[in-house]
C-alpha atoms as a PDB file:
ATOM      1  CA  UNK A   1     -44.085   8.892  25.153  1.00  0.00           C
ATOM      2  CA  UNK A   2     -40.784  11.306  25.022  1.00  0.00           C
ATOM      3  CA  UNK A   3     -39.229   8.583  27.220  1.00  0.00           C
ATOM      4  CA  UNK A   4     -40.449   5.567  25.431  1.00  0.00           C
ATOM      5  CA  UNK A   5     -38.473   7.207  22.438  1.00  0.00           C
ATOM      6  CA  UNK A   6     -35.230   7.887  24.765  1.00  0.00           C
ATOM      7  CA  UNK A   7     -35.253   4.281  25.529  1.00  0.00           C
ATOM      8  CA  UNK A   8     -35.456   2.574  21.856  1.00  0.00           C
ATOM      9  CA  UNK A   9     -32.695   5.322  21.228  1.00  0.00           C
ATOM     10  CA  UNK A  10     -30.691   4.352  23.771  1.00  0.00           C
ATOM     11  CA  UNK A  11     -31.163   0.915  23.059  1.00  0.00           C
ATOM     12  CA  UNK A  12     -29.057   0.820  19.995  1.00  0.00           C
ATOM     13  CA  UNK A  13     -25.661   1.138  21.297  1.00  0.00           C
ATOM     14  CA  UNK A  14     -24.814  -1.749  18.727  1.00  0.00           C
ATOM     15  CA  UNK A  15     -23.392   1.262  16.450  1.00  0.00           C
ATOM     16  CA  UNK A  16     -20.808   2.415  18.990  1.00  0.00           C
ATOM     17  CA  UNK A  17     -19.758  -1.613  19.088  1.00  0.00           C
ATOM     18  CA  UNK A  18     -19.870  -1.652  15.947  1.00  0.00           C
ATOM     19  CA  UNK A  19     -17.591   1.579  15.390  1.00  0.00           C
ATOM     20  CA  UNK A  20     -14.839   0.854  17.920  1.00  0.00           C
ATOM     21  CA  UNK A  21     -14.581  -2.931  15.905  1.00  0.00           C
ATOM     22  CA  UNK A  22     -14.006  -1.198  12.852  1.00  0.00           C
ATOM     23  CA  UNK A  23     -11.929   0.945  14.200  1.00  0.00           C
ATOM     24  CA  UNK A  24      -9.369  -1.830  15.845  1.00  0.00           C
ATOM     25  CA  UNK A  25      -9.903  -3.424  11.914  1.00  0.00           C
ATOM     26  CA  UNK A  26      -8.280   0.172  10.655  1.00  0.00           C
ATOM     27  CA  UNK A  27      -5.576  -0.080  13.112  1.00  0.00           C
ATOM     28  CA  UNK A  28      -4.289  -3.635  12.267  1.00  0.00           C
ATOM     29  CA  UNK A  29      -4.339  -3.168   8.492  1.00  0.00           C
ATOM     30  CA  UNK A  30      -2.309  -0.367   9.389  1.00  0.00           C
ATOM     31  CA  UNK A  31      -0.089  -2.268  10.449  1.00  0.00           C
ATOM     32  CA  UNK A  32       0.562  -4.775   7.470  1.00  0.00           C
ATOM     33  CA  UNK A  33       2.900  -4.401   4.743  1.00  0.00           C
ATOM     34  CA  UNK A  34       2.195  -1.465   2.086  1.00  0.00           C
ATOM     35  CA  UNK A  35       0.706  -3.640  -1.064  1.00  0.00           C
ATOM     36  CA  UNK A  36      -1.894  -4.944   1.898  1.00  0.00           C
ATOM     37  CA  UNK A  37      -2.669  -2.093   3.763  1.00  0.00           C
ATOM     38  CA  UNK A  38      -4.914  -1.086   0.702  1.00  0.00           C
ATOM     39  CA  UNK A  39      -7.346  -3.494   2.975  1.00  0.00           C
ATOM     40  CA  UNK A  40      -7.899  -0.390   5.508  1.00  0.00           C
ATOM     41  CA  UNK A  41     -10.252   0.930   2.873  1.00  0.00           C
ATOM     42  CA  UNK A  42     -12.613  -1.267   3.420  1.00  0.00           C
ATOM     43  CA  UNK A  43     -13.808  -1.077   7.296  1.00  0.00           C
ATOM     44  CA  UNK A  44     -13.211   2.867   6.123  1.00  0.00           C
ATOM     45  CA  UNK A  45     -15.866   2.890   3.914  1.00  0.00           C
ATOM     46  CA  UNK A  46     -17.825   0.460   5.957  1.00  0.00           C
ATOM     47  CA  UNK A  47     -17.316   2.661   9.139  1.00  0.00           C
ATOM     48  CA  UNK A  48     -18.503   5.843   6.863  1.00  0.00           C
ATOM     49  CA  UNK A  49     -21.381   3.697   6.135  1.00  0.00           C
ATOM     50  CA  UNK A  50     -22.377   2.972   9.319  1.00  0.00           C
ATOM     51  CA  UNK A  51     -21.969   5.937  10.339  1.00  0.00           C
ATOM     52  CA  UNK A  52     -24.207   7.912   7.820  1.00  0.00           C
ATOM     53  CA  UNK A  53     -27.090   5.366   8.322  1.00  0.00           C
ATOM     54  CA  UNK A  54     -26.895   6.262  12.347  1.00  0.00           C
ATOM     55  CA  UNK A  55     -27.083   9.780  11.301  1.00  0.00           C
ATOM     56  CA  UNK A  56     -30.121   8.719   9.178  1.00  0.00           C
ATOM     57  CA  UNK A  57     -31.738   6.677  12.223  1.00  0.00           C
ATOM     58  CA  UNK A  58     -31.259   9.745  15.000  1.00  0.00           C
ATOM     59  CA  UNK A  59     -32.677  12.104  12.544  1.00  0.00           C
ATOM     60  CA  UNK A  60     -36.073   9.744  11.762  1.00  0.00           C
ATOM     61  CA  UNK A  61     -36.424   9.156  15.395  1.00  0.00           C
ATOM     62  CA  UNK A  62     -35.768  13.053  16.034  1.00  0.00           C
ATOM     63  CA  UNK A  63     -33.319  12.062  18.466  1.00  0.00           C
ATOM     64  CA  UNK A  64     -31.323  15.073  20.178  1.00  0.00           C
ATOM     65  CA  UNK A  65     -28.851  16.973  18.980  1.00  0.00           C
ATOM     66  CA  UNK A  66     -25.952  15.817  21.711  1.00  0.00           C
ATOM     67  CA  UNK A  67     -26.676  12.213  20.211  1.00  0.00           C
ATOM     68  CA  UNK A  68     -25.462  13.125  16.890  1.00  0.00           C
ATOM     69  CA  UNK A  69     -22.279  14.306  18.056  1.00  0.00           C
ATOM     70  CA  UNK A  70     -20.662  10.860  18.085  1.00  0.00           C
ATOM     71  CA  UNK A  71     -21.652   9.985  14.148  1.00  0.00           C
ATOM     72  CA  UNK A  72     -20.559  12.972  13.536  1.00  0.00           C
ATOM     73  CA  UNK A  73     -17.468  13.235  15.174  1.00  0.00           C
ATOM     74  CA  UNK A  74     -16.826   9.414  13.405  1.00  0.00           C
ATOM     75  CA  UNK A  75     -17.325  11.038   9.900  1.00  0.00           C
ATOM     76  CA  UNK A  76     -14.881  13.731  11.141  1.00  0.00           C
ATOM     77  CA  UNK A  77     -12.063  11.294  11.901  1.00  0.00           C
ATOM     78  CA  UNK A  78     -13.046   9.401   8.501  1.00  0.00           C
ATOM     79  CA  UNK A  79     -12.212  12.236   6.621  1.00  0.00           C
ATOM     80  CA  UNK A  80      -8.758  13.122   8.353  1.00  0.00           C
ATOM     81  CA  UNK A  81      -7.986   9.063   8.036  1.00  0.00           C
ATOM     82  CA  UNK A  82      -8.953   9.378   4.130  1.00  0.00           C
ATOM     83  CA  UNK A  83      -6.412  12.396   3.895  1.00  0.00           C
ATOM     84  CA  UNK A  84      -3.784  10.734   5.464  1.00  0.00           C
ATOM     85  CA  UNK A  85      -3.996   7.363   3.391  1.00  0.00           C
ATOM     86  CA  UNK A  86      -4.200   9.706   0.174  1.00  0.00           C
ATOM     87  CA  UNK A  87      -1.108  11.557   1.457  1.00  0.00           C
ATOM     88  CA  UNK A  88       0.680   8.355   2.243  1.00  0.00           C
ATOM     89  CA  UNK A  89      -0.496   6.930  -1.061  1.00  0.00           C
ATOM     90  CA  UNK A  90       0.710   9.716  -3.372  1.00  0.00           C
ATOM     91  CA  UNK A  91       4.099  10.566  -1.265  1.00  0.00           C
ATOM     92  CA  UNK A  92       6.448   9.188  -3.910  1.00  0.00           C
ATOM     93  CA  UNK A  93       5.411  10.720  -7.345  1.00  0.00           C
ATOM     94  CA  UNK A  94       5.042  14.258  -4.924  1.00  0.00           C
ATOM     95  CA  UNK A  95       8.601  13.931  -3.568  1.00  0.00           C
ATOM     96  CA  UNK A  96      10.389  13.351  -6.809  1.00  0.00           C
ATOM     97  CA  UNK A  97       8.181  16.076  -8.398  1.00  0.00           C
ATOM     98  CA  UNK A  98       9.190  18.529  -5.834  1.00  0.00           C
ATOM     99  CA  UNK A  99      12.912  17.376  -6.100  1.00  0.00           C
ATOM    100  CA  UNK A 100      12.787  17.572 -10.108  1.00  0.00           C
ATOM    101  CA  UNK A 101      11.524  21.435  -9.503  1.00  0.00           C
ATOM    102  CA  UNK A 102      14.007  21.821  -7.156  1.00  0.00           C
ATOM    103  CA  UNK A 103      16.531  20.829  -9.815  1.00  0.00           C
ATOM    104  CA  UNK A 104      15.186  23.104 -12.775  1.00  0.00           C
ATOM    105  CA  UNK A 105      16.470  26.020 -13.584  1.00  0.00           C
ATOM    106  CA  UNK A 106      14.399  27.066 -17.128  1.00  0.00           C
ATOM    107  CA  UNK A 107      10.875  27.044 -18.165  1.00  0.00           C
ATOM    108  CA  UNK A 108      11.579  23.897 -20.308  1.00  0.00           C
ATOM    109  CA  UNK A 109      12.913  21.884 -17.560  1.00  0.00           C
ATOM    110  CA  UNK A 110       9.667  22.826 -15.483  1.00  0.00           C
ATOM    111  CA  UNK A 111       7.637  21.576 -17.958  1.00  0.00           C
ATOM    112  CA  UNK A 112       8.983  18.336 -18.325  1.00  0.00           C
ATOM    113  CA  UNK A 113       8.606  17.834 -14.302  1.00  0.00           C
ATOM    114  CA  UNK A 114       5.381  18.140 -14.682  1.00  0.00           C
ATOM    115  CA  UNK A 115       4.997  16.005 -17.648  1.00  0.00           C
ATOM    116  CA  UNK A 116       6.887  13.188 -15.606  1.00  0.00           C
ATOM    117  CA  UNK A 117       4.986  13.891 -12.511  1.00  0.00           C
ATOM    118  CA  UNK A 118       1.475  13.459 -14.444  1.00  0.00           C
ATOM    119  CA  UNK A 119       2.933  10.379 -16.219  1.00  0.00           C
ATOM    120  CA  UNK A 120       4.166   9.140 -12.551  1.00  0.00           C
ATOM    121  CA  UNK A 121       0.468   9.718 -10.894  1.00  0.00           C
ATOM    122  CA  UNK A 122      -1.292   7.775 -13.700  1.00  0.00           C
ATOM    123  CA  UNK A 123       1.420   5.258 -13.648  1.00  0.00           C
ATOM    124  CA  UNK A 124       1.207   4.378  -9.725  1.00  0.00           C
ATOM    125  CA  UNK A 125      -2.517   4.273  -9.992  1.00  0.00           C
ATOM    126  CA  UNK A 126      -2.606   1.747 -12.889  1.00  0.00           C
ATOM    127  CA  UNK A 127       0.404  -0.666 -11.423  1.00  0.00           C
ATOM    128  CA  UNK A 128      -0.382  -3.549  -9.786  1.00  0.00           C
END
């Protein structure tokens, strides 16, 4: 019975296909322009998705803990990738706010960086 189970486990390598596609998908909208590489946020999410519904499947089918590792480890990468696309994203308004700081010498002067940074954040989010 325990290795009838092993084998339908086993038998589902379609995620780890499915994975390493989405992956290469990540790595050539990397590569496009900066309006279009907004289109690496979609085999993200997909790739999360997949990912949490293996996690799902191995824990249903009580499948062992060294099988998780790989959905896991996914998820892991995910998150770092996420970071790094939010970093990327928000690296202009953060630059100029750090140089305006740099610049200001009085309370006042602080204050209005920030007011100009907030403005900036909610400004590059509603652009098109």
């Amino acid at each position: 019975m325990a290795e009838r189970t092993r084998e339908r486990i086993m038998r589902r390598g379609g995620y780890s296909v499915t994975v390493v596609a989405l992956f290469l998908l990540i790595l050539l909208a990397s590569a496009l322009p900066l309006p279009q590489r907004a289109v690496a946020l979609v085999p993200i999410v997909l790739a999360a998705v997949t990912s949490v519904r293996e996690l799902m499947r191995l824990r249903r089918e009580q499948a062992p803990a060294l099988m998780r590792f790989g959905p896991f480890l996914t998820l892991g990468f995910l998150g770092m990738l996420l970071a790094a696309v939010t970093q990327a994203a928000l690296y202009q308004p953060l630059k100029a706010y750090q140089d305006c700081l740099a610049g200001a010498n009085t309370e006042t002067a602080k204050t209005a960086c920030l007011k100009e940074h907030q403005q900036s954040l909610v400004g590059s989010f509603l652009q098109p």
